[in-house]
Protein backbone atom coordinates (compact mmCIF):
# COMPACT_ATOMS: atom_id res chain seq x y z
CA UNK A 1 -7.69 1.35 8.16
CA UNK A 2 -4.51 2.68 9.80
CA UNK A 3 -1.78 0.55 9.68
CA UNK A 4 1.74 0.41 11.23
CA UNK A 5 4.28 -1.15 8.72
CA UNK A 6 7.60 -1.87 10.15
CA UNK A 7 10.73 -3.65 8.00
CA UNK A 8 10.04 -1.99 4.22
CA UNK A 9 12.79 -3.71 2.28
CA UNK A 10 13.10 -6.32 -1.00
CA UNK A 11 10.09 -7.91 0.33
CA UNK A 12 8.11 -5.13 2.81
CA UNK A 13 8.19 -2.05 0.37
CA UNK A 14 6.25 -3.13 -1.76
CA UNK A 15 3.76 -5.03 0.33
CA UNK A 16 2.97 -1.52 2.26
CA UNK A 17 2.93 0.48 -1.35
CA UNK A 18 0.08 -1.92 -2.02
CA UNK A 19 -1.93 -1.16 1.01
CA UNK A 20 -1.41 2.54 0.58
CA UNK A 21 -2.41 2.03 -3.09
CA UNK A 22 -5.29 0.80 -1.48
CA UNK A 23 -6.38 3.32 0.27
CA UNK A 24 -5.24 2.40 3.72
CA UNK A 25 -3.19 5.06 6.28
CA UNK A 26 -0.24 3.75 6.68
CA UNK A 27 3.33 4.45 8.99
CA UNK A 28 5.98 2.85 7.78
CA UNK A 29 9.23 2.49 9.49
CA UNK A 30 12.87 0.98 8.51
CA UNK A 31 16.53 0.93 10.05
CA UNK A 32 18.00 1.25 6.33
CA UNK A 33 17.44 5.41 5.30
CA UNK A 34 17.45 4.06 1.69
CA UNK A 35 14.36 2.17 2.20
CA UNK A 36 12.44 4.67 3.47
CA UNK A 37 13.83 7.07 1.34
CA UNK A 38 12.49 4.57 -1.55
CA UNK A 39 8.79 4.04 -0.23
CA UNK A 40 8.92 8.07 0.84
CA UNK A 41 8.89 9.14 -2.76
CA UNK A 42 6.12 6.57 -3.41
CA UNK A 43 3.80 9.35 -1.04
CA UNK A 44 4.03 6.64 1.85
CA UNK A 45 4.34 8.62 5.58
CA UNK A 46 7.51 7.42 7.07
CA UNK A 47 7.58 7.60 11.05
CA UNK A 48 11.24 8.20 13.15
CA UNK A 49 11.15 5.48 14.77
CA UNK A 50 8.95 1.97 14.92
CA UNK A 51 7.57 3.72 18.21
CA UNK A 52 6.38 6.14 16.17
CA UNK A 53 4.21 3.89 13.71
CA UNK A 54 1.78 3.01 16.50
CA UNK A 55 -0.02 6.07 17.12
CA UNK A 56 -3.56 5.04 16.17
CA UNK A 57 -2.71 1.93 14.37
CA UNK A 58 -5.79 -0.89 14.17
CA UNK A 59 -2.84 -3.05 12.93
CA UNK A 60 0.54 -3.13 12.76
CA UNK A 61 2.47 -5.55 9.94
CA UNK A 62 6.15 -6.54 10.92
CA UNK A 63 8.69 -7.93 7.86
CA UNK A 64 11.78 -8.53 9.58
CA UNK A 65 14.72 -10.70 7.93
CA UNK A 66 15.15 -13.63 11.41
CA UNK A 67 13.84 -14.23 14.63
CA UNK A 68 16.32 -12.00 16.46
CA UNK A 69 15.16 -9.26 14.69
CA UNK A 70 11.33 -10.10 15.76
CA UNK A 71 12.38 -10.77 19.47
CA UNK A 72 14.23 -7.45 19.21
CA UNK A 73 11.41 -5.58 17.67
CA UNK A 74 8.34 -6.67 20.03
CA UNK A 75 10.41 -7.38 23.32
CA UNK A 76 13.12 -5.44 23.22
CA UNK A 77 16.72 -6.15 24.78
CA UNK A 78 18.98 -4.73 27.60
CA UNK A 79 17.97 -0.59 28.89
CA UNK A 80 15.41 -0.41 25.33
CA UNK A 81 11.85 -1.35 25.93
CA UNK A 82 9.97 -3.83 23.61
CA UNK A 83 6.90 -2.31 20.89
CA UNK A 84 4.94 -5.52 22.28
CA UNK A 85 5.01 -2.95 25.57
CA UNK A 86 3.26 0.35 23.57
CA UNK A 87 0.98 -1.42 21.50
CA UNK A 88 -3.01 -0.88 22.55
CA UNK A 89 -4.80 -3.88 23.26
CA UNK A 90 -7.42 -4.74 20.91
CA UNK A 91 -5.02 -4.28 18.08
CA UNK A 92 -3.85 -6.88 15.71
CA UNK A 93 -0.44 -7.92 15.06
CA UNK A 94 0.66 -9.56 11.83
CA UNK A 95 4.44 -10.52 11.55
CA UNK A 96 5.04 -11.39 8.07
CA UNK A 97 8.88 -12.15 8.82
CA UNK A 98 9.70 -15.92 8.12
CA UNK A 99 11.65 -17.08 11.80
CA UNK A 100 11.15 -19.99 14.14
CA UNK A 101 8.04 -21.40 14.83
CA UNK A 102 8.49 -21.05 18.66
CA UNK A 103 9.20 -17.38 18.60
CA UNK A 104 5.92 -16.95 16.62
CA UNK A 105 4.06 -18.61 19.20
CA UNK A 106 6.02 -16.74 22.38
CA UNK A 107 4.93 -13.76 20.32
CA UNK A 108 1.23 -14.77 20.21
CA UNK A 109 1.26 -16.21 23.79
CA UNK A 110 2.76 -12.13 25.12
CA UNK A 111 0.33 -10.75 22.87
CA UNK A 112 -2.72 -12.90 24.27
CA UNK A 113 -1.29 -11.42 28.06
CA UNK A 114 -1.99 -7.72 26.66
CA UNK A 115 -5.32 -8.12 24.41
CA UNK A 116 -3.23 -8.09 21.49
CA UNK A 117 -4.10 -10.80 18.98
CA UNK A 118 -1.10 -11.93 17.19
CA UNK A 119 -0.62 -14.63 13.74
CA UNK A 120 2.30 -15.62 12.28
CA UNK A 121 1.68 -14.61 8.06
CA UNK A 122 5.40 -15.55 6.43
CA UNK A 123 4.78 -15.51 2.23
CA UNK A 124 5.71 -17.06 -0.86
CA UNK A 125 6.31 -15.64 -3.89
CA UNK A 126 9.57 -13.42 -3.65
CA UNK A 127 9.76 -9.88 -4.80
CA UNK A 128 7.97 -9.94 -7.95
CA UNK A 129 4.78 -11.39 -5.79
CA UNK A 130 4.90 -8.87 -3.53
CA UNK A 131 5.58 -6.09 -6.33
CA UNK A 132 2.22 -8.03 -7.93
CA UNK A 133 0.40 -8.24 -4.89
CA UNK A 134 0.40 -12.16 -5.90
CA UNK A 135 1.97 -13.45 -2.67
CA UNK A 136 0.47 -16.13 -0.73
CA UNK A 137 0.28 -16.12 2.78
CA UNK A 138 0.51 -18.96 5.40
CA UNK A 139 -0.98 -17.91 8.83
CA UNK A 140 -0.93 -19.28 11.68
CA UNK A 141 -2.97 -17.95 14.92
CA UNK A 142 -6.99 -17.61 15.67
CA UNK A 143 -9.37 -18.42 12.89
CA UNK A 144 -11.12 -15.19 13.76
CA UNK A 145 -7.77 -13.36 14.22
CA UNK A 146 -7.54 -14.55 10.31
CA UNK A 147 -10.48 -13.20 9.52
CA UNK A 148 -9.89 -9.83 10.86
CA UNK A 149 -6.71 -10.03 8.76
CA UNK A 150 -8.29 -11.17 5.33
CA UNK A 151 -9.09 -7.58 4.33
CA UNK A 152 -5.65 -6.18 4.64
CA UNK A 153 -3.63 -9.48 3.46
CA UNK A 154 -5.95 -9.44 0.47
CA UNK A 155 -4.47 -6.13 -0.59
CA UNK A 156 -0.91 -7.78 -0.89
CA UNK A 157 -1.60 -11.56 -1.50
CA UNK A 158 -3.43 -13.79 -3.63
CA UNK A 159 -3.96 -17.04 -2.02
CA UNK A 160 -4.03 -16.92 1.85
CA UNK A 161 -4.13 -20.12 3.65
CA UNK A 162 -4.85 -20.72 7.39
CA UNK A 163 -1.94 -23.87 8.45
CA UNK A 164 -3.37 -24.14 12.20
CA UNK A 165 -2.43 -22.16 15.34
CA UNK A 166 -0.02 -20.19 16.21
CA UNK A 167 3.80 -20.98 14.64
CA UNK A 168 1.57 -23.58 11.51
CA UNK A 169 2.18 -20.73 9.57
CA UNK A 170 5.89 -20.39 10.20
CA UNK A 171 6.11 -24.67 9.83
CA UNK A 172 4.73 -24.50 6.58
CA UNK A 173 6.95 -21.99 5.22
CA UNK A 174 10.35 -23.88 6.25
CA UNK A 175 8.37 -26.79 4.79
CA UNK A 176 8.42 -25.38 1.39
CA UNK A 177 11.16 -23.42 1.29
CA UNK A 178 12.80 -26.72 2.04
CA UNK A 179 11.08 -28.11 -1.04
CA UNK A 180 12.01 -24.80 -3.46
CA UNK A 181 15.92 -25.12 -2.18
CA UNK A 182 16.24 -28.67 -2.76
CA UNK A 183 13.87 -28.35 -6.29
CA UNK A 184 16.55 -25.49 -6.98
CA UNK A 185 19.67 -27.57 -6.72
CA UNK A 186 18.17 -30.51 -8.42
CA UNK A 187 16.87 -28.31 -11.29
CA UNK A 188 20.41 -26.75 -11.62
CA UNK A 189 22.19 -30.40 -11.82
CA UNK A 190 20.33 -31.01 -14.60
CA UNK A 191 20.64 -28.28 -16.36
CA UNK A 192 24.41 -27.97 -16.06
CA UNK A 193 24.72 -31.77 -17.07
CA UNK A 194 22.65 -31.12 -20.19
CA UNK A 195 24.96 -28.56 -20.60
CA UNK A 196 27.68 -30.22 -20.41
CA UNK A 197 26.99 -32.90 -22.78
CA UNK A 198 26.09 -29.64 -25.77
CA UNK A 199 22.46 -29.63 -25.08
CA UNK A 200 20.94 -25.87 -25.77
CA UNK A 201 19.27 -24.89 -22.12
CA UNK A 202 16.47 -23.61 -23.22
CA UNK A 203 15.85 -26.75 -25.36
CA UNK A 204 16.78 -28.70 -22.20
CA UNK A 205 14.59 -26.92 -20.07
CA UNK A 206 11.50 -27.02 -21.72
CA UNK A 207 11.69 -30.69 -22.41
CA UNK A 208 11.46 -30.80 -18.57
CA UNK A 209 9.27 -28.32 -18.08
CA UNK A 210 6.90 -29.94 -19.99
CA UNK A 211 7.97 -33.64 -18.73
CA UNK A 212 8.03 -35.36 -15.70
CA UNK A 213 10.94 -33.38 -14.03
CA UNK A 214 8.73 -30.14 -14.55
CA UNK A 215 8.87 -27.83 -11.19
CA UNK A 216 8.28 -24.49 -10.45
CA UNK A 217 11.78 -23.51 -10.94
CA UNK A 218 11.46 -24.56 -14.42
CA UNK A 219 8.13 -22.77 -15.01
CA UNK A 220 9.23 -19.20 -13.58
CA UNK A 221 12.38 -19.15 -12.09
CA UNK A 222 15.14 -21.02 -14.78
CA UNK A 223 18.75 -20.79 -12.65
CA UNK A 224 20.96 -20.00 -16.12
CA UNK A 225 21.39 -16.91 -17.56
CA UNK A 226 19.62 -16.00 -20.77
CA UNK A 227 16.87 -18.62 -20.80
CA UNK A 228 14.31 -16.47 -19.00
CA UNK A 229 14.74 -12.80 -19.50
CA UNK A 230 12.64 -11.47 -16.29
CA UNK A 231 14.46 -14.47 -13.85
CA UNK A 232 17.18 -12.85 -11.95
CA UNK A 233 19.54 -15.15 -13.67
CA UNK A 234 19.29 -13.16 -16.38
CA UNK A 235 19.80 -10.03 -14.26
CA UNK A 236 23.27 -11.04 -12.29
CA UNK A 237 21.54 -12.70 -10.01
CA UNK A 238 20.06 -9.41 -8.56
CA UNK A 239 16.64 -9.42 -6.58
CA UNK A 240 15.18 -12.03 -6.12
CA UNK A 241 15.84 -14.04 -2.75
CA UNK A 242 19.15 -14.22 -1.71
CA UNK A 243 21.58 -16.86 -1.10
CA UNK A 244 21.84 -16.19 2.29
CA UNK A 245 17.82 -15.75 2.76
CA UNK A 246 17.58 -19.46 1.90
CA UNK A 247 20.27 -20.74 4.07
CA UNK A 248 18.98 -19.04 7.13
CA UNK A 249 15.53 -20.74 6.17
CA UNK A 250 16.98 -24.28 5.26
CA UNK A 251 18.58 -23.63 8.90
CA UNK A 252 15.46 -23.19 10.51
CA UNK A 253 14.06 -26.68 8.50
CA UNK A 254 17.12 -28.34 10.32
CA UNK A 255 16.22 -27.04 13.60
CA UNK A 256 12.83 -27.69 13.67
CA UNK A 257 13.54 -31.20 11.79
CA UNK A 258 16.25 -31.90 15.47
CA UNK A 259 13.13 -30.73 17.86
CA UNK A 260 10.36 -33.19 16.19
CA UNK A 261 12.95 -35.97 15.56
CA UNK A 262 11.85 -35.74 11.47
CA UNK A 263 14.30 -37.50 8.96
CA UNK A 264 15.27 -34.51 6.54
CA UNK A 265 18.28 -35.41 4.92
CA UNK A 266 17.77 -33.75 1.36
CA UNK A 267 16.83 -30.93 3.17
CA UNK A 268 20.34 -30.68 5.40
CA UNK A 269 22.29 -31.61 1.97
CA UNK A 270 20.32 -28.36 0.46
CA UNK A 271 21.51 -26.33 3.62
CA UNK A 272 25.42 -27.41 3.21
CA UNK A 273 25.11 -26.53 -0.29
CA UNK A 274 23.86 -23.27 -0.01
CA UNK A 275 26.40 -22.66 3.14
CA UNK A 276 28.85 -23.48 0.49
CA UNK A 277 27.77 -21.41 -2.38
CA UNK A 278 27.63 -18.38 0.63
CA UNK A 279 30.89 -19.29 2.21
CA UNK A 280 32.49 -18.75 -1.76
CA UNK A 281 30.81 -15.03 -1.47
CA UNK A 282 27.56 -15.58 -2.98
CA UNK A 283 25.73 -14.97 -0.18
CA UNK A 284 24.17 -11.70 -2.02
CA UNK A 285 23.24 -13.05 -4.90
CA UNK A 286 19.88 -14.82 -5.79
CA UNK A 287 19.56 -18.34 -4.72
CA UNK A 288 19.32 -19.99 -8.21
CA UNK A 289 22.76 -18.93 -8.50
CA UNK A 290 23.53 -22.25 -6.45
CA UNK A 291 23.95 -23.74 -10.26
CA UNK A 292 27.36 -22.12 -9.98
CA UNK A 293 28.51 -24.96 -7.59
CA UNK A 294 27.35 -27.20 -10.41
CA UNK A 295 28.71 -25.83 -13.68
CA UNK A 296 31.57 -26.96 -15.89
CA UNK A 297 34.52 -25.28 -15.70
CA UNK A 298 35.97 -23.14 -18.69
């Protein structure tokens, strides 16, 4: 299948290596030269532009960091025509970026006006998922439109879910990324208390791992240093998904919380957190570097 790849970073790369692993013919396309560069020595085409992707694509696979990025992309802005514009009808559209629900579903509704079929397919699983080709996908859009994406997401994910129509997919991801960052901060708090009362952390943390406290955090992703050697704790808090990644997606909880009048209030204590831990100049760094806030001085 040929297949237009736009937005090859942390997350993209390696999502679109997987596909060409798998035999598809793929264009790839990113603003950073390093990223290209990266996936270029991995025998991936790169095209000079996003344009430049489309020529015969069957599908094209956006992974773009926010929704301005997305509404850039597809629809362009002031004297620069949209890709929504040179796409072929009868071609399927998979944005893979995690934004607001309603610009996944303007998306889908401009697509529907061309004959393009459009679903909203954020993931789960950070880097080393999509490095694994373990990430799980949450689509929204078409049941059929799903199905005509199965093949391809099956290359890159291992769980693919179908949340409802277009913009479910986008809703469920804010959903648990609003779980993970409030899981994170909670599993940090402990850990630094236990800490600071002599406990040995990786004592500590498999006592709740194994215990009614255990989460996910606990199980693959410990926030201190030198308890798990392939967490990016344990690597400077490099990788990963970053501090600012999580904020902009706690945002988007808060937002969407305002519009449907839900009561989220761990969720916009998680967000001020993490708008803290950025504002100090962690904004690069891995989100389970949020136990810094937490820690014991000296």
């Amino acid at each position: 299948m040929k297949i237009a790849f736009i937005g090859i970073g942390h997350m993209g790369g390696p999502m679109a290596l997987n596909l060409h692993k798998a035999g598809h013919a793929l264009s790839a396309f990113d603003l950073s030269a390093e990223a290209c560069k990266t996936l270029a020595a991995e025998g991936v085409p790169i095209a000079g532009s996003a344009a430049d992707t489309l020529a015969g694509a069957e599908v094209v696979i956006s992974m773009l960091p926010a929704s301005q990025h997305v509404e850039s992309l597809y629809f362009g802005g002031e004297n620069q025509s949209g890709l929504l514009e040179r796409i072929a009808p009868g071609t399927l559209v998979i944005d893979s970026s995690t934004i607001a629900a309603a610009t996944s579903r303007k998306l889908a509704q401009a697509g529907a006006r061309r004959g393009v079929a459009v679903i909203d397919a954020p993931v789960s699983g950070g880097t080393g998922g999509a490095i694994a080709g373990t990430l799980t996908f949450m689509v929204g859009g078409a049941a059929a439109d799903l199905e005509r994406a199965r093949p391809v997401l099956e290359k890159m994910g291992a769980n693919i879910f179908h949340a409802g129509e277009a913009g479910a997919g986008q809703t469920a991801k804010i959903c648990n990324n609003m779980l993970l960052g409030i899981l994170m901060i909670g599993t940090s708090e402990a850990i630094a208390l236990g800490v600071a009362n002599g406990l040995d952390p990786k004592v500590l943390s498999e006592i709740m791992r194994r215990s009614s406290g255990g989460n996910w955090a606990l199980e693959k992703y410990n926030p201190l240093p030198g308890v798990m050697e392939n967490a990016p704790a344990s690597k400077a808090y490099a990788g990963g998904f970053g501090t600012d990644l999580m904020l902009k997606d706690l945002g988007l909880a808060q937002e969407n919380a305002a519009a449907v009048r839900a009561s989220t209030p761990l969720g916009g204590l998680a967000r001020n957190l993490y708008a803290a831990h950025s504002l100090a100049g962690h904004g690069a760094l891995d989100f389970s570097s949020v136990i810094k806030l937490l820690q014991k001085a000296g």
